[in-house]
C-alpha atoms as a PDB file:
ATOM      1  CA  UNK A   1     -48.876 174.915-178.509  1.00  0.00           C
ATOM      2  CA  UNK A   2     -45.490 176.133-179.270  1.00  0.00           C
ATOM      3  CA  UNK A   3     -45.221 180.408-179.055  1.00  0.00           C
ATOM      4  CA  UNK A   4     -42.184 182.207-180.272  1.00  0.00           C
ATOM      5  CA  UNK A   5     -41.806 185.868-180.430  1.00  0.00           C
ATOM      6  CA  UNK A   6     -39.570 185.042-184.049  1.00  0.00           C
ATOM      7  CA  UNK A   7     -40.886 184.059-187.655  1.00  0.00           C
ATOM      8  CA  UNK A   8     -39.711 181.168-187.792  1.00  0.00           C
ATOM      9  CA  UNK A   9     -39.420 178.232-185.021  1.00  0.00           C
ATOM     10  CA  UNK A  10     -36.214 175.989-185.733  1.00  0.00           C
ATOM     11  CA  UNK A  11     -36.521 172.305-186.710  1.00  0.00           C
ATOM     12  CA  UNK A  12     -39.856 173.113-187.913  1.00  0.00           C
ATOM     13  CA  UNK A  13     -41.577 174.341-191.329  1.00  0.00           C
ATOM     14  CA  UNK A  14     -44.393 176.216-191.236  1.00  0.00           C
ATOM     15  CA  UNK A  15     -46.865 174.532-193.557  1.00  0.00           C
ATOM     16  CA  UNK A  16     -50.114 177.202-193.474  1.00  0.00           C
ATOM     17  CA  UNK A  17     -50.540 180.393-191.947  1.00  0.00           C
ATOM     18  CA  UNK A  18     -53.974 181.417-190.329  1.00  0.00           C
ATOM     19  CA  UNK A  19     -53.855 184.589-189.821  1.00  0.00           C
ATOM     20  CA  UNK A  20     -53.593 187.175-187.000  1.00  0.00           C
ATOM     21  CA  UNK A  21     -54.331 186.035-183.298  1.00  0.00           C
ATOM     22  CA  UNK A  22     -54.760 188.031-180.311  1.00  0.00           C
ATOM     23  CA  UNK A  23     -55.101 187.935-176.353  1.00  0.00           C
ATOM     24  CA  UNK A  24     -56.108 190.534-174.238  1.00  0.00           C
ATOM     25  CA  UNK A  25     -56.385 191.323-170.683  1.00  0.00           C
ATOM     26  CA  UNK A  26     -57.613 194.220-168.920  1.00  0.00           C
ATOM     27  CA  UNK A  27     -56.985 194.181-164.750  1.00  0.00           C
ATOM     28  CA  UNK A  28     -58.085 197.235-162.358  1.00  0.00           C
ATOM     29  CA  UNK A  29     -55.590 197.688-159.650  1.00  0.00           C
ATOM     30  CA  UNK A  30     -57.612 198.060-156.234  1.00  0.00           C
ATOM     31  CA  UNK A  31     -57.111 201.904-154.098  1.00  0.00           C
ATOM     32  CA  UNK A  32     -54.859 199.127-151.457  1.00  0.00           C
ATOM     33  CA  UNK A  33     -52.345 198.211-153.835  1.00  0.00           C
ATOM     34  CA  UNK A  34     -52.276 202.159-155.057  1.00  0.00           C
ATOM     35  CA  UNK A  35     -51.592 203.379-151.820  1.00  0.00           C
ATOM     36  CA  UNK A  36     -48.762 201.149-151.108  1.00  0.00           C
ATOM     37  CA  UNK A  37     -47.400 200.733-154.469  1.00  0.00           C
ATOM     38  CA  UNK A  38     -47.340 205.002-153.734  1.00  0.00           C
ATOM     39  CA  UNK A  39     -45.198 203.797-150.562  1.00  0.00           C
ATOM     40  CA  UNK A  40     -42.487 201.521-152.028  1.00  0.00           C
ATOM     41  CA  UNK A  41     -42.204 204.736-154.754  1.00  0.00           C
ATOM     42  CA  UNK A  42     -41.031 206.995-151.782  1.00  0.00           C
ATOM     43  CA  UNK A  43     -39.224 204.210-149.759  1.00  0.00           C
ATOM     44  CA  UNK A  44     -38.080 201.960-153.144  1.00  0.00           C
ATOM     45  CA  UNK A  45     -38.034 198.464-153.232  1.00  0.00           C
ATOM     46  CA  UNK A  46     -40.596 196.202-155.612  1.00  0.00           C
ATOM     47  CA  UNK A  47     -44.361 196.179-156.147  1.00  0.00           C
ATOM     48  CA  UNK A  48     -45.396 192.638-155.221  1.00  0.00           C
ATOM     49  CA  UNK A  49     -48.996 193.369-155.703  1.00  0.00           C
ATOM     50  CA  UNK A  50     -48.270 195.310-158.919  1.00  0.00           C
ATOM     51  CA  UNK A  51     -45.767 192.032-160.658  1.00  0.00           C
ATOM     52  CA  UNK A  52     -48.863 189.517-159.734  1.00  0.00           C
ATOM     53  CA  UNK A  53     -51.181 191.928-161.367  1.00  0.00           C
ATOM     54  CA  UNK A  54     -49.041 191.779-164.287  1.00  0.00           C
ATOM     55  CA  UNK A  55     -48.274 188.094-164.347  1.00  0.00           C
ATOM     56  CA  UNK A  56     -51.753 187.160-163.448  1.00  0.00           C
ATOM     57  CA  UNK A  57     -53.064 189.761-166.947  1.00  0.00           C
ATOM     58  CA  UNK A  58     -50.085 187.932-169.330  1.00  0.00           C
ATOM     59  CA  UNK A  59     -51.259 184.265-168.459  1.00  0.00           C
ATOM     60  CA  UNK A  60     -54.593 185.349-168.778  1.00  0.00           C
ATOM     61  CA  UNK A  61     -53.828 187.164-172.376  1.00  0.00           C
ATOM     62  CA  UNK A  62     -51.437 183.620-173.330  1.00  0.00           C
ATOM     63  CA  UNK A  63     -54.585 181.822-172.750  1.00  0.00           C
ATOM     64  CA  UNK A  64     -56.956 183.685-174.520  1.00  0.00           C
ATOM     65  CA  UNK A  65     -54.013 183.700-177.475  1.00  0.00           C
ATOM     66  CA  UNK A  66     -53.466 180.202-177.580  1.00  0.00           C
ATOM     67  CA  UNK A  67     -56.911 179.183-177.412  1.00  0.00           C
ATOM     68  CA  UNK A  68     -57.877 181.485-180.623  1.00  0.00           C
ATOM     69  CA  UNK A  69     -54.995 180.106-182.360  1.00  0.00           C
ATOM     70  CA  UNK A  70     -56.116 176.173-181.481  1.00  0.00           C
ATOM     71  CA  UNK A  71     -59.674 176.889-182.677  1.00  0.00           C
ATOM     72  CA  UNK A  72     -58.272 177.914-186.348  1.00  0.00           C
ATOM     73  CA  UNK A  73     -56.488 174.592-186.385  1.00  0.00           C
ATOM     74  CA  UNK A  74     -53.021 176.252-185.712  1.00  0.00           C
ATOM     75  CA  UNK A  75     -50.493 174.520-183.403  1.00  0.00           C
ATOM     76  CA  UNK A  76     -48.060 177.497-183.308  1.00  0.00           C
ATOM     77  CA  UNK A  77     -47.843 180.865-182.773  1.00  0.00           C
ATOM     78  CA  UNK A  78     -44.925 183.485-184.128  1.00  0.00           C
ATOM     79  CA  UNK A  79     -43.867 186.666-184.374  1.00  0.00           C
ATOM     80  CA  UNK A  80     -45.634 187.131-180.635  1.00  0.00           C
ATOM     81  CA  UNK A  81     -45.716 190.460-179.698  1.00  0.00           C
ATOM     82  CA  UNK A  82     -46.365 191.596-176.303  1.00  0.00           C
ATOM     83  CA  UNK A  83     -47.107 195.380-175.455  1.00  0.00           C
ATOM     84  CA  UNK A  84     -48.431 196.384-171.358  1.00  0.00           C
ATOM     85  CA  UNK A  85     -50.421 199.714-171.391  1.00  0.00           C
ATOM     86  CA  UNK A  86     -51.782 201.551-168.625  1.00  0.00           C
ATOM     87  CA  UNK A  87     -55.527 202.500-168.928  1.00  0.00           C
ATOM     88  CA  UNK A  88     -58.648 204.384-168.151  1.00  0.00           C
ATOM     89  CA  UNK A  89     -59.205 206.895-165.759  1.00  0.00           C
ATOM     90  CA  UNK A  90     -56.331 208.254-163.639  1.00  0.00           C
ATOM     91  CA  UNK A  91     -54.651 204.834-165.167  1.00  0.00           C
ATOM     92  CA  UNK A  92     -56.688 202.815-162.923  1.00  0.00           C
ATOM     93  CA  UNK A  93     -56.440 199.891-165.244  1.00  0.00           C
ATOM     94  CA  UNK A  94     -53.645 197.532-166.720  1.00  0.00           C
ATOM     95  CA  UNK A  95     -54.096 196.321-170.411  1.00  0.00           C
ATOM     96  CA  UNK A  96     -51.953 193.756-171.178  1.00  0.00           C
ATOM     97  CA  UNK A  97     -52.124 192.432-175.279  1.00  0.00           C
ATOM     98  CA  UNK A  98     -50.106 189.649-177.295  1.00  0.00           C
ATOM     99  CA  UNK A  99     -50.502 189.481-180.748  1.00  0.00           C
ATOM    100  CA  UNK A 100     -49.224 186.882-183.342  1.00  0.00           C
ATOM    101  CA  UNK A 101     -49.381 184.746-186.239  1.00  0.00           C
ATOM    102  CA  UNK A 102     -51.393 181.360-185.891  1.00  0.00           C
ATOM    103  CA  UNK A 103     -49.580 178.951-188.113  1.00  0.00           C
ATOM    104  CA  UNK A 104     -49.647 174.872-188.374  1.00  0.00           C
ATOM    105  CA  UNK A 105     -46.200 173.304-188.450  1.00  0.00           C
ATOM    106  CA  UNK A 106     -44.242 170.273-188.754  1.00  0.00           C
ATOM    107  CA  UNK A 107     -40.914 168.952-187.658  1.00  0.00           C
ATOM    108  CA  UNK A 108     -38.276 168.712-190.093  1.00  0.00           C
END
């Protein structure tokens, strides 16, 4: 499955468009990783609990994408779009969703 955040992909034509595909994943962050994701804030330095949260909700979302793509008979996805949001109460939640085009193409 071939994913591009462009309309186009080059060396390929797109010979049918599907239609709109999305992936979605929601993760709750855990009152540990708060508290010392509140530390590194005061003393600086990176969130590793926070960046696997995040990379663990955009595979997850890719997945679910790809897969609703594949069962409309597309082999491609463009125009991806990826957007992170921050969710539910006292943003206890991480929403991560990737939208795109399903399309079937062929090499030039």
């Amino acid at each position: 499955m071939i994913v591009s955040t462009t309309p186009t992909l080059e060396g390929h034509k797109i010979e049918a468009y599907y239609g709109i595909v999305v992936g979605e994943a929601v993760m709750g962050a855990n009152v540990f990783k708060d508290l010392f994701a509140s530390i590194r804030d005061i003393v600086g330095g990176r969130s590793g609990s926070y960046e696997e949260e995040l990379t663990t909700a955009r595979k997850l979302a890719f997945t679910e994408l790809e897969h609703e793509a594949r069962s409309m008979g597309a082999n491609a996805v463009v125009g991806i779009d990826l957007d992170y949001q921050v969710i539910g109460d006292k943003g206890s939640m991480l929403m991560v969703s990737i939208s795109g085009t399903a399309v079937k193409t062929t090499p030039l």
